[in-house]
Protein backbone atom coordinates (compact mmCIF):
# COMPACT_ATOMS: atom_id res chain seq x y z
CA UNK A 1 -13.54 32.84 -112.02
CA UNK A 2 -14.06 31.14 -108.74
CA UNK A 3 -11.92 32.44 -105.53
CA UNK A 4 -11.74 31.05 -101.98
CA UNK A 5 -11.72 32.49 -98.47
CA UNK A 6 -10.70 30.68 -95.28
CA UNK A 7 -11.81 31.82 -91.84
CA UNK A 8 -10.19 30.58 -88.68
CA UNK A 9 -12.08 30.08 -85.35
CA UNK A 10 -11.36 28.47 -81.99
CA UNK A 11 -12.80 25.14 -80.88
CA UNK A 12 -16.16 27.08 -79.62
CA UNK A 13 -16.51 28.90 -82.66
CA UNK A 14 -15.40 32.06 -81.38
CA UNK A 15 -14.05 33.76 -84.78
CA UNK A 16 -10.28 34.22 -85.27
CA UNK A 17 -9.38 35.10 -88.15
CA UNK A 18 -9.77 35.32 -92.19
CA UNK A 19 -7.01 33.40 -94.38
CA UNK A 20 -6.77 35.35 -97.64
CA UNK A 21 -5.94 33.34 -100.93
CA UNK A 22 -2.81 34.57 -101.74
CA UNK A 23 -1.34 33.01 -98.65
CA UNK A 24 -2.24 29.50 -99.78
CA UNK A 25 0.82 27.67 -101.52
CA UNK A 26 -1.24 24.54 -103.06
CA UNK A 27 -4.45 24.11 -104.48
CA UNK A 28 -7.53 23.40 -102.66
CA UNK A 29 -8.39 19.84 -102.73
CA UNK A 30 -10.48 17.06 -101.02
CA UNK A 31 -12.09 13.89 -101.43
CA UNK A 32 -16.20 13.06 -100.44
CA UNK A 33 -17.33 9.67 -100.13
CA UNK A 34 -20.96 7.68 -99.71
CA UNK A 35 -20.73 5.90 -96.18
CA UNK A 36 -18.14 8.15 -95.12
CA UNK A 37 -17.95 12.20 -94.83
CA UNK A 38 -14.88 14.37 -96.27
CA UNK A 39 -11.39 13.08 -96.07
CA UNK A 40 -8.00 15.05 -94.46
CA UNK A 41 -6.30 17.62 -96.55
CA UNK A 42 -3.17 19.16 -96.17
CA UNK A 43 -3.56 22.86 -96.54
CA UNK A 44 0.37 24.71 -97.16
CA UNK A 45 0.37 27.73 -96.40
CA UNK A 46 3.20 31.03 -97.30
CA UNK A 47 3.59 31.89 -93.79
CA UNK A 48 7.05 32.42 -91.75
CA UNK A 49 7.41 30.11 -89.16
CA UNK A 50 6.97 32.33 -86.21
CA UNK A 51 3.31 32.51 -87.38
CA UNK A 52 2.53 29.21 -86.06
CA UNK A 53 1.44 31.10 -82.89
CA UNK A 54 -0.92 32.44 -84.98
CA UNK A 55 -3.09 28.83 -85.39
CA UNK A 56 -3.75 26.41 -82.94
CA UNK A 57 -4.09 22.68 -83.29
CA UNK A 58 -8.09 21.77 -82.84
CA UNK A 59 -8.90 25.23 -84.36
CA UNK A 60 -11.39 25.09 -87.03
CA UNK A 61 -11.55 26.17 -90.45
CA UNK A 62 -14.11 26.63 -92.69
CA UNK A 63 -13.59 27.28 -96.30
CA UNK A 64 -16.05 29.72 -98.70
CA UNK A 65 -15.89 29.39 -102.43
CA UNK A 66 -16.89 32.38 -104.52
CA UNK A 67 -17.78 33.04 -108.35
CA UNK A 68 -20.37 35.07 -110.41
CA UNK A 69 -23.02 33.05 -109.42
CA UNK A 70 -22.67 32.91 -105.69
CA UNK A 71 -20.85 36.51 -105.41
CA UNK A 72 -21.51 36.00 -101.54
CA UNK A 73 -20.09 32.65 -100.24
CA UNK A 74 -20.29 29.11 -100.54
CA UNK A 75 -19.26 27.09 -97.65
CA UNK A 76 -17.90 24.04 -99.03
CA UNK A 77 -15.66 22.59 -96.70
CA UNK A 78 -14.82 22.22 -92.60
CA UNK A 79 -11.90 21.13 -90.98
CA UNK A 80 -10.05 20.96 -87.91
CA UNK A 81 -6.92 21.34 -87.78
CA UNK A 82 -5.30 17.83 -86.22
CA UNK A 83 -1.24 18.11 -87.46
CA UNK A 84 1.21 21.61 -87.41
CA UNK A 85 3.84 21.38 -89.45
CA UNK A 86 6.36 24.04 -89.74
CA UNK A 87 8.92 24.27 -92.65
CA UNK A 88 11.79 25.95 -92.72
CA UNK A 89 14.65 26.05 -95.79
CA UNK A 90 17.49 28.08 -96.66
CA UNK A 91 15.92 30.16 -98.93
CA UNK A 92 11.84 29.71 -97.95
CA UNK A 93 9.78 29.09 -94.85
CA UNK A 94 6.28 28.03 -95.13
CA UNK A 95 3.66 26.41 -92.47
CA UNK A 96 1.58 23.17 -93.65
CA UNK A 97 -1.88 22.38 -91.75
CA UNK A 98 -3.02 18.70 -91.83
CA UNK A 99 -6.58 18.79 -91.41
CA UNK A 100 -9.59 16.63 -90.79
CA UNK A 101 -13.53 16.90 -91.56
CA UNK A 102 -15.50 17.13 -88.44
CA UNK A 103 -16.15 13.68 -88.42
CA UNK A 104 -12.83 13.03 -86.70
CA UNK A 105 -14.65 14.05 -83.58
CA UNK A 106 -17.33 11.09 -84.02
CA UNK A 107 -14.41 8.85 -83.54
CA UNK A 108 -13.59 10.41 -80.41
CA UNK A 109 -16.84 9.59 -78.53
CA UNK A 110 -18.25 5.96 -77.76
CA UNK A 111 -21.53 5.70 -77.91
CA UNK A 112 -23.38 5.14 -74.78
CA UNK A 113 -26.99 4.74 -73.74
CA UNK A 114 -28.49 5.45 -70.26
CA UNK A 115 -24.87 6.29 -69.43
CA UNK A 116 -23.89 2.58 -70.32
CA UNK A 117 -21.13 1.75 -72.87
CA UNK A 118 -22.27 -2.00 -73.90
CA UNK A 119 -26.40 -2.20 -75.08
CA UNK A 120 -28.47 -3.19 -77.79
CA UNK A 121 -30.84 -1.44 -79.36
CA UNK A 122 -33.88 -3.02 -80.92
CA UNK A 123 -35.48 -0.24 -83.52
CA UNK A 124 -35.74 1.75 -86.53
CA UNK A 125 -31.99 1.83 -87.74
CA UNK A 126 -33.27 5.59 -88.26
CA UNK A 127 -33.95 6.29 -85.03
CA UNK A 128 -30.59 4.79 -83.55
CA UNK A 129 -28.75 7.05 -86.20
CA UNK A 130 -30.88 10.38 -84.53
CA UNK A 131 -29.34 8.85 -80.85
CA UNK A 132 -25.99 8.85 -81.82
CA UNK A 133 -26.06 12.55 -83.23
CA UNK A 134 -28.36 13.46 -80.01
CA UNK A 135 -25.70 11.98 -77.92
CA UNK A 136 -22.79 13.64 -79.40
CA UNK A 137 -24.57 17.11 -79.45
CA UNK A 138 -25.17 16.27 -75.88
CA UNK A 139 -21.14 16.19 -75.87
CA UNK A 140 -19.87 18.71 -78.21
CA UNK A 141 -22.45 20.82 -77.32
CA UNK A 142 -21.83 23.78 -80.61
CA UNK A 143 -24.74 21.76 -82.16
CA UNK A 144 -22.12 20.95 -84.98
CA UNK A 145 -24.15 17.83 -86.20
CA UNK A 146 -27.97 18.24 -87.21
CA UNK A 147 -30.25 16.64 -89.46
CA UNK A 148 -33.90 17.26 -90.71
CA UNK A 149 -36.94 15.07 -91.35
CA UNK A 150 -35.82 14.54 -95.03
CA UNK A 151 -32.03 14.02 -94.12
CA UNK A 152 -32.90 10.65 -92.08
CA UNK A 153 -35.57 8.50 -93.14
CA UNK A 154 -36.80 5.81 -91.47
CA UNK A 155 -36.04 2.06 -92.77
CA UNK A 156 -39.30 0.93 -91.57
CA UNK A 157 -38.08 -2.17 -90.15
CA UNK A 158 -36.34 -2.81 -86.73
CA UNK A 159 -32.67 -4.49 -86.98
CA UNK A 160 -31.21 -5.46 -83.37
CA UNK A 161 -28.07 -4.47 -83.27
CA UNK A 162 -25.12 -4.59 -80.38
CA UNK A 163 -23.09 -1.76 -78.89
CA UNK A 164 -20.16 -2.84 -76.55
CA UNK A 165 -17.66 0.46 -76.58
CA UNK A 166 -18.00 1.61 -80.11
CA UNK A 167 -17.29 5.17 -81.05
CA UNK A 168 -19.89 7.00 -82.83
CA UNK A 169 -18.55 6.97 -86.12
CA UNK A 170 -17.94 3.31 -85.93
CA UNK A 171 -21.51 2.72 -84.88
CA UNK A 172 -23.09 4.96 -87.60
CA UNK A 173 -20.93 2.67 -90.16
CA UNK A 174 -22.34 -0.53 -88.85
CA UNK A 175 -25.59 0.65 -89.15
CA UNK A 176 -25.73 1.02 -92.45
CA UNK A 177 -23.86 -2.32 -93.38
CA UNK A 178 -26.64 -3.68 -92.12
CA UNK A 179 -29.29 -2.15 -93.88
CA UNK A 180 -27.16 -2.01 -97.59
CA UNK A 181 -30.11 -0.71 -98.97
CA UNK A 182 -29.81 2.83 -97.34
CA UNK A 183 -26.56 5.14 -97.34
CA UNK A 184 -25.23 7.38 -94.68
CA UNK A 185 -23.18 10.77 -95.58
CA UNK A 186 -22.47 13.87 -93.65
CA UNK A 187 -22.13 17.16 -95.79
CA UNK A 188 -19.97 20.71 -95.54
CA UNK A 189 -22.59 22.28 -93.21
CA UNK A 190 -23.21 18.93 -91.00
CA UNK A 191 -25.97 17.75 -91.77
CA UNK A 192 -26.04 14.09 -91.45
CA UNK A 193 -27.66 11.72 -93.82
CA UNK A 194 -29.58 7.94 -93.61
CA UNK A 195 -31.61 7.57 -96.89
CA UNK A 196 -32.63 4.81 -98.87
CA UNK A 197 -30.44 4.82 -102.25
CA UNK A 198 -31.68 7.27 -104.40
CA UNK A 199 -34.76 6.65 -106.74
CA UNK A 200 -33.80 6.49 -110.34
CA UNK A 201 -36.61 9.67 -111.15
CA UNK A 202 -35.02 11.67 -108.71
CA UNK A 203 -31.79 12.63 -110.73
CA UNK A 204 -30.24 16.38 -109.51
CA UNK A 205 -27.69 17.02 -112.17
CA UNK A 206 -27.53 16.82 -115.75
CA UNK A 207 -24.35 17.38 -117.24
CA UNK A 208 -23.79 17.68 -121.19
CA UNK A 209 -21.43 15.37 -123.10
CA UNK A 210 -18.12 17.76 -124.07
CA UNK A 211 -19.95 20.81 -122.69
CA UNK A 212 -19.50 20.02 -119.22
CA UNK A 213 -17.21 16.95 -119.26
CA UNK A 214 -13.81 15.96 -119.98
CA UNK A 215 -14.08 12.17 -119.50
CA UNK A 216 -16.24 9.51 -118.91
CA UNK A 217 -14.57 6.09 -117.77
CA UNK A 218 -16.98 2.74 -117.89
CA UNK A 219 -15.78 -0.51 -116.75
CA UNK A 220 -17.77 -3.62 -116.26
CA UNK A 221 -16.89 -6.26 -113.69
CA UNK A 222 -17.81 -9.86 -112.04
CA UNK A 223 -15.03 -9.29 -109.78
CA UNK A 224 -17.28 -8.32 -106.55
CA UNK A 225 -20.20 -10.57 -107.27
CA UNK A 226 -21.75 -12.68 -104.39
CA UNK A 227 -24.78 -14.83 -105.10
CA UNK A 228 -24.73 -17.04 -102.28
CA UNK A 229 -24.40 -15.55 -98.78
CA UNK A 230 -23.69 -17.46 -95.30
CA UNK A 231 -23.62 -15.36 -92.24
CA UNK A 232 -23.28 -15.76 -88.74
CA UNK A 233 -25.30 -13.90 -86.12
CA UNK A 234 -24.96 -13.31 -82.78
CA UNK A 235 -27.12 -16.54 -81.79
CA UNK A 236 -27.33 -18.83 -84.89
CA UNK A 237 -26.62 -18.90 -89.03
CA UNK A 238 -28.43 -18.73 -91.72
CA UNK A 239 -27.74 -17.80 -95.33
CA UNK A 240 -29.50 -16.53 -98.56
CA UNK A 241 -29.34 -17.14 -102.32
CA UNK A 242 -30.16 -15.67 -106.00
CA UNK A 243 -31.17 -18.47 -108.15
CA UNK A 244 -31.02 -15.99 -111.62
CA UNK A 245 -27.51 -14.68 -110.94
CA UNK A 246 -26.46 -18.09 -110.18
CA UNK A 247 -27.55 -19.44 -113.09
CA UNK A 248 -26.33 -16.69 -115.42
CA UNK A 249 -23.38 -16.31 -113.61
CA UNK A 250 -22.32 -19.64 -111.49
CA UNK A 251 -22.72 -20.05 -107.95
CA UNK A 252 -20.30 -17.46 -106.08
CA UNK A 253 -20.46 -17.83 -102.23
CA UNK A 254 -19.25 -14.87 -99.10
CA UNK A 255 -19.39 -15.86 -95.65
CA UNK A 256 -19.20 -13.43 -92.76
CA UNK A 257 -19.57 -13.06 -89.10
CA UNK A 258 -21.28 -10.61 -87.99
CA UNK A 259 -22.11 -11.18 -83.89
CA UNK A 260 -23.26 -7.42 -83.48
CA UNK A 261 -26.76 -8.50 -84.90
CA UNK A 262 -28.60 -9.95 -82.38
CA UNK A 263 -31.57 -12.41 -84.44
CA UNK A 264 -33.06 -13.86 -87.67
CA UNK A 265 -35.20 -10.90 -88.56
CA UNK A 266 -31.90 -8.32 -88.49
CA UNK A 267 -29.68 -10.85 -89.95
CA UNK A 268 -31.84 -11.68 -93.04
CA UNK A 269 -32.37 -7.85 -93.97
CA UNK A 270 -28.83 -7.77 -94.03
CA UNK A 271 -27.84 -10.50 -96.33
CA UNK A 272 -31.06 -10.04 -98.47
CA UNK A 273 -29.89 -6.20 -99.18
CA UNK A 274 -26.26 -6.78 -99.78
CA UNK A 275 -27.14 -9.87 -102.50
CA UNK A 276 -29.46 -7.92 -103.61
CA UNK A 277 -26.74 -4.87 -104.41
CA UNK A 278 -24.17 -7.86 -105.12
CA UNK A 279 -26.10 -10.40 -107.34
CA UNK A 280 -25.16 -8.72 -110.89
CA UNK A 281 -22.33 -7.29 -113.14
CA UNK A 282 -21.10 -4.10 -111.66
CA UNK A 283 -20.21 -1.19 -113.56
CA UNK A 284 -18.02 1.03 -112.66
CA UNK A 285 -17.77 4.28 -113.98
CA UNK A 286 -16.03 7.60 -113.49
CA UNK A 287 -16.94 11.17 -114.93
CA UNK A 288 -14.70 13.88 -115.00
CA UNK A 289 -16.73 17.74 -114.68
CA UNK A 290 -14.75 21.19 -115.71
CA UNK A 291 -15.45 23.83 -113.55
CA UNK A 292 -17.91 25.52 -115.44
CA UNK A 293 -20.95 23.13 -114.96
CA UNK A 294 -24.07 24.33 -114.14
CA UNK A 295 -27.63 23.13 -114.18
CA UNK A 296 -29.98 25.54 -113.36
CA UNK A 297 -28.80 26.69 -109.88
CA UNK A 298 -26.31 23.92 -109.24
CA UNK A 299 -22.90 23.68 -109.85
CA UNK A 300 -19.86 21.44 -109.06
CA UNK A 301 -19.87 22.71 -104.99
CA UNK A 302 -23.35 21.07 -105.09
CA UNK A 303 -22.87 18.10 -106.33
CA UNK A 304 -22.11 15.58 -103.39
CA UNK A 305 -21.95 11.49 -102.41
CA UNK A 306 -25.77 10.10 -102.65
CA UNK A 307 -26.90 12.92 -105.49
CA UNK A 308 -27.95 11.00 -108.22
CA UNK A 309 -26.31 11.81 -111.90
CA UNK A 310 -27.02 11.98 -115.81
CA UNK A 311 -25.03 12.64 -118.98
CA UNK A 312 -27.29 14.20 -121.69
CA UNK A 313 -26.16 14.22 -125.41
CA UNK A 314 -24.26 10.72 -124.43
CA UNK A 315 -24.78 7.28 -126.39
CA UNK A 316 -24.20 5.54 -123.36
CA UNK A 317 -27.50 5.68 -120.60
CA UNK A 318 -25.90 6.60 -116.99
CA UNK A 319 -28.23 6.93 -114.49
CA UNK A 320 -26.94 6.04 -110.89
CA UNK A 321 -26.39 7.20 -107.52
CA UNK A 322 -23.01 9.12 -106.49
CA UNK A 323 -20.59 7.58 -104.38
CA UNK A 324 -17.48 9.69 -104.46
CA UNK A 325 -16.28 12.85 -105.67
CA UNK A 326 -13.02 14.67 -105.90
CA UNK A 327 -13.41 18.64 -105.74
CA UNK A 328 -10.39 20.42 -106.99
CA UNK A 329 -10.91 24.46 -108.20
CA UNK A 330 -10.32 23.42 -111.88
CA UNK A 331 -12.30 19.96 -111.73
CA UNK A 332 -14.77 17.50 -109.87
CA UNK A 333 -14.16 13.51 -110.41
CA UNK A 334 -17.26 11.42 -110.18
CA UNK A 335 -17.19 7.76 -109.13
CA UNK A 336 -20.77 6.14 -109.20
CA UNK A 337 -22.52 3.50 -107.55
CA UNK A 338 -20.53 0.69 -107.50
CA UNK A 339 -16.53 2.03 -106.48
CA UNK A 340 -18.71 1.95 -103.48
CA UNK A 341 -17.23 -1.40 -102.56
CA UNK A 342 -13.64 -0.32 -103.20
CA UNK A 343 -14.33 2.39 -100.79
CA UNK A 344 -15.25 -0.04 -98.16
CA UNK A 345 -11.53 -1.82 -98.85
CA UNK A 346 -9.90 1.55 -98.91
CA UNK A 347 -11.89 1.96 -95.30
């Protein structure tokens, strides 16, 4: 039987106070997504209305998760609080908090190197992601952001790439649409991610058909094919091709300008990965876990965007990288590898 715990502190981390369950009105619920962090919730709340002096917009609260086989506390989830909303009816009063990941503070920085706003940088994509989270520590000094030598790997190839006045989140995000080979994620104790997509041998959880699941959705699609790619860069054109998916499929052509990367070598790596992820039929499928999964020491408040994912005991081979998930206490929905695109409309 799983149970959750909030704790309240103040913008410098100073604690405040701890939420007990029973004052929570709705379910706990969020969203995770590849090439993106965790989304806003709205958090209602059995309080009177005079309470509100009791929270603070830009406090921050962190949420634990508990069950017999983390008795002590899981941190799953942290938010700021952004939006106050107090409620009052004839015959019920009740306060609603709409909250944001941390990532909402990436947005509020722009990037800057050598105190300058507008530069390029000519390197490992890698190595520009470590700047931007060095820079924003430098900011928000709490540390709130880290990473590790496994969390960001390098690309191994430079990619020249423009700044003029982007926010940190935004420049994160470019980064990796132009190396669509790698993904970048940031998880519920901030640790920020730039990895190559993960290997097919390195799956982390193995869920059992009708043990552990209560649905599995697959749906196959041309819709989002590109074979034929014409971009422009910030000082000429070029474009790329895949003669196989043309011929199996027709010729299907995307054009884009792109004027924040700066030369051929940058531009090529670009449009190479993203035919490359683009050329075939994508399949889109969606699993739906019960609460009770396990797999040796994970469960569902492991399970995250970039984790890779099997169904044993299933006719049907699934082996691919997560994109999304949607925790709830009673379930966790799966979306894999390719709703990645409908994430970037969505975005």
């Amino acid at each position: 039987m799983k149970s959750y715990e909030f704790k309240v502190y103040w913008l410098d981390w100073t604690f405040k106070k701890t939420l007990n369950w029973d004052k929570l009105k709705s379910n706990i619920s969020f969203n995770s997504s590849i090439n993106w962090t965790q989304w806003q919730c709205n958090i209602e709340l059995n309080f009177w209305v005079n309470d509100i002096l009791w929270f603070n917009s830009s406090d921050i609260i962190k949420i634990y998760s508990y069950d017999d086989w983390f008795p002590s506390w899981k941190l799953i989830y942290t938010w700021q609080i952004q939006i106050i909303w107090k409620n009052y009816l004839s015959d019920t009063q009740n306060i609603t908090l709409t909250v944001f990941w941390l990532w909402v503070l990436l947005n509020n920085l722009i990037f800057q190197s050598w105190w300058s706003q507008t530069f390029s940088k000519n390197q490992d994509p890698a190595q520009t992601v470590r700047d931007i989270i060095n820079y924003f520590n430098t900011i928000y000094t709490w540390n709130w952001l880290n990473y590790t030598a496994t969390s960001i790997i390098n690309y191994w190839s430079n990619i020249n790439i423009d700044f003029d006045f982007v926010n940190c989140l935004d420049s994160i995000k470019n980064i990796q649409e132009s190396t669509e080979s790698f993904f970048w994620y940031i998880d519920s104790v901030w640790t920020v991610y730039y990895r190559a997509n993960t290997d097919s041998n390195n799956i982390l959880h193995k869920p059992t058909a009708q043990k552990d699941t209560q649905s599995i959705q697959i749906n196959e699609s041309i819709e989002d094919l590109v074979n034929f790619w014409y971009i422009d860069y910030k000082t000429w054109n070029t474009n790329y091709s895949d003669s196989t998916s043309i011929t199996t499929f027709w010729r299907k052509d995307w054009y884009e300008n792109k004027t924040d990367i700066w030369d051929l070598t940058s531009a090529t790596t670009y449009i190479t990965d993203f035919v490359n992820k683009n050329k075939d039929i994508s399949t889109q499928t969606k699993i739906i876990l019960n609460n009770n999964f396990t797999y040796w020491w994970l469960f569902i408040e492991d399970i995250k965007p970039g984790d890779r994912i099997t169904i044993l005991n299933f006719d049907w081979i699934i082996n691919k990288q997560i994109t999304r998930i949607s925790y709830s206490p009673t379930q966790l929905i799966i979306n894999l590898e390719d709703y990645l695109s409908l994430n970037k409309v969505l975005f």
